[in-house]
C-alpha atoms as a PDB file:
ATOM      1  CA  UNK A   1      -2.449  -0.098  -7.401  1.00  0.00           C
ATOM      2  CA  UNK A   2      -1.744   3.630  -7.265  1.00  0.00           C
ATOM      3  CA  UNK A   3      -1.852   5.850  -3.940  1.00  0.00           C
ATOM      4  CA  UNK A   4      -1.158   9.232  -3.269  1.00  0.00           C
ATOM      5  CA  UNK A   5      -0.055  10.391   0.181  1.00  0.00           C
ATOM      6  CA  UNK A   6       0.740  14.059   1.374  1.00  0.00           C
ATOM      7  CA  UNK A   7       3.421  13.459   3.561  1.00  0.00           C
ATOM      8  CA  UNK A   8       6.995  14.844   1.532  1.00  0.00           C
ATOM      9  CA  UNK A   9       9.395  12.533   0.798  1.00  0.00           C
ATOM     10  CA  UNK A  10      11.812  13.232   3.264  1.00  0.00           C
ATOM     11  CA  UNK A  11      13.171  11.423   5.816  1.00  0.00           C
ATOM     12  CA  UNK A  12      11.345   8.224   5.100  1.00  0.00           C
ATOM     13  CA  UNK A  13       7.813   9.947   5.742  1.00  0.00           C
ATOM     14  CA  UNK A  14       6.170   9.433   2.537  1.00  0.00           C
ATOM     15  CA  UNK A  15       7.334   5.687   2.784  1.00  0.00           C
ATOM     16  CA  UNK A  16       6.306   5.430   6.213  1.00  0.00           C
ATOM     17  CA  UNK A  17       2.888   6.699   5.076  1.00  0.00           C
ATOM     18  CA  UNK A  18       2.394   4.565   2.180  1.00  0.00           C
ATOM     19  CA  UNK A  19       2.702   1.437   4.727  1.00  0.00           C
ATOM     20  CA  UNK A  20       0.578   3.192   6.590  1.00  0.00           C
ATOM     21  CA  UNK A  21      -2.066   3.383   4.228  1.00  0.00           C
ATOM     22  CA  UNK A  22      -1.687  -0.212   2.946  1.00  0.00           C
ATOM     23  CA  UNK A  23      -1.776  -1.570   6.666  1.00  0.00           C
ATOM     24  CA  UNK A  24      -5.767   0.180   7.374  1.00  0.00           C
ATOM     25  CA  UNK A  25      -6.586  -0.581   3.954  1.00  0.00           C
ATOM     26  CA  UNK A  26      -5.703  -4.263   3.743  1.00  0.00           C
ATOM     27  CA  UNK A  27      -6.082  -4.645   8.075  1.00  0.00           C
ATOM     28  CA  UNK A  28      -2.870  -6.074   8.048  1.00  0.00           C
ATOM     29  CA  UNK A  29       0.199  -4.913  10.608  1.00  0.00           C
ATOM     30  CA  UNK A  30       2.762  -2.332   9.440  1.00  0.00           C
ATOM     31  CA  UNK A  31       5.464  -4.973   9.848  1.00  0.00           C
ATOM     32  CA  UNK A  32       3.460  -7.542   7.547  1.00  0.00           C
ATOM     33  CA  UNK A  33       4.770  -4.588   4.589  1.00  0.00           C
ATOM     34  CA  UNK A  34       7.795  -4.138   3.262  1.00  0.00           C
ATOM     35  CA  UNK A  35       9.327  -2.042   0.537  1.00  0.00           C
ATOM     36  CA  UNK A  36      11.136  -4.218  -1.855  1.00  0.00           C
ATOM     37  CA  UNK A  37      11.952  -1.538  -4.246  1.00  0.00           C
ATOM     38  CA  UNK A  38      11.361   2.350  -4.912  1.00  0.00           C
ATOM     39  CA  UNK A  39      12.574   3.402  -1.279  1.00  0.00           C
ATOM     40  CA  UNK A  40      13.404   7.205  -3.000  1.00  0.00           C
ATOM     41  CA  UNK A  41      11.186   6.728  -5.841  1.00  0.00           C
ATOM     42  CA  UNK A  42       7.684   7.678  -6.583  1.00  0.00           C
ATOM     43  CA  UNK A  43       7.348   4.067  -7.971  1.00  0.00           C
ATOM     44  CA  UNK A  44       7.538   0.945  -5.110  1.00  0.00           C
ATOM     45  CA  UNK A  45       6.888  -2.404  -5.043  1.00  0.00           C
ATOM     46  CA  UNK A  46       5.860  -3.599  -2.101  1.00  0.00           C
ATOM     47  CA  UNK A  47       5.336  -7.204  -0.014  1.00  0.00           C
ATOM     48  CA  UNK A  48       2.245  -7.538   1.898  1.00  0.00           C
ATOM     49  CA  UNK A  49       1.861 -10.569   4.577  1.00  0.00           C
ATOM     50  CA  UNK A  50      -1.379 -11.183   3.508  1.00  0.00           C
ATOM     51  CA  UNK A  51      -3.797 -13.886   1.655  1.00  0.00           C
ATOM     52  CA  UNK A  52      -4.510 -14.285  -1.837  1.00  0.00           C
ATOM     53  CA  UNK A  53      -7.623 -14.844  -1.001  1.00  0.00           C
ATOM     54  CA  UNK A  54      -8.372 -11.809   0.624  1.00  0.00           C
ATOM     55  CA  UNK A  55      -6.040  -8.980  -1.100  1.00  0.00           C
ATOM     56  CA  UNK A  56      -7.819  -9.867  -4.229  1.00  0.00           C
ATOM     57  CA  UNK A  57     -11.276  -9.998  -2.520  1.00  0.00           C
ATOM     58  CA  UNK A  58     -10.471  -5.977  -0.902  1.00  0.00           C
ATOM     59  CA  UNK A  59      -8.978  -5.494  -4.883  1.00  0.00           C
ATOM     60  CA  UNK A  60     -12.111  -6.354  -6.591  1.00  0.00           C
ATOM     61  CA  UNK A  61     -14.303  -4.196  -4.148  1.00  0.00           C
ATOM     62  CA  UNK A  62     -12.600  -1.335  -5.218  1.00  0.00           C
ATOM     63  CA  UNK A  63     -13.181  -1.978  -9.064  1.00  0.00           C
ATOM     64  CA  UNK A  64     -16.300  -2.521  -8.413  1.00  0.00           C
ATOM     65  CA  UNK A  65     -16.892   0.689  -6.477  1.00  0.00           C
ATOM     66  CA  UNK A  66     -14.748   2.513  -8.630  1.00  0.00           C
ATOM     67  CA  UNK A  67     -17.656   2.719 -11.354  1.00  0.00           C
ATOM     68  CA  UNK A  68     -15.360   2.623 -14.402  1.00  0.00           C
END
């Protein structure tokens, strides 16, 4: 999945904003995501507490909706 956020990467801020991000998207808490990589890169991987079930469920929504 790609995001773009406008916060700069400075002090954290961009990172914090990505979690941010992921945790309305997904309704999940902020500390259900972590960074496991990419903490001062543009690139991240990141570990969200969350189901299968429904990650993949919110994923195909926005393929669908993404009219490719």
């Amino acid at each position: 999945m790609k995001v773009k956020v406008s916060k700069p990467a400075l002090e954290g801020r961009a990172n914090e904003a990505v979690i941010i991000l992921m945790s309305s998207f997904f309704n999940i808490r902020k500390s259900g995501i972590k960074i496991l990589s990419g903490e001062k890169s543009h690139i991240k991987t990141l570990k969200l507490d969350i189901e299968e079930k429904v990650f993949n469920s919110k994923i195909e929504r926005v393929i669908k909706n993404a009219n490719l």
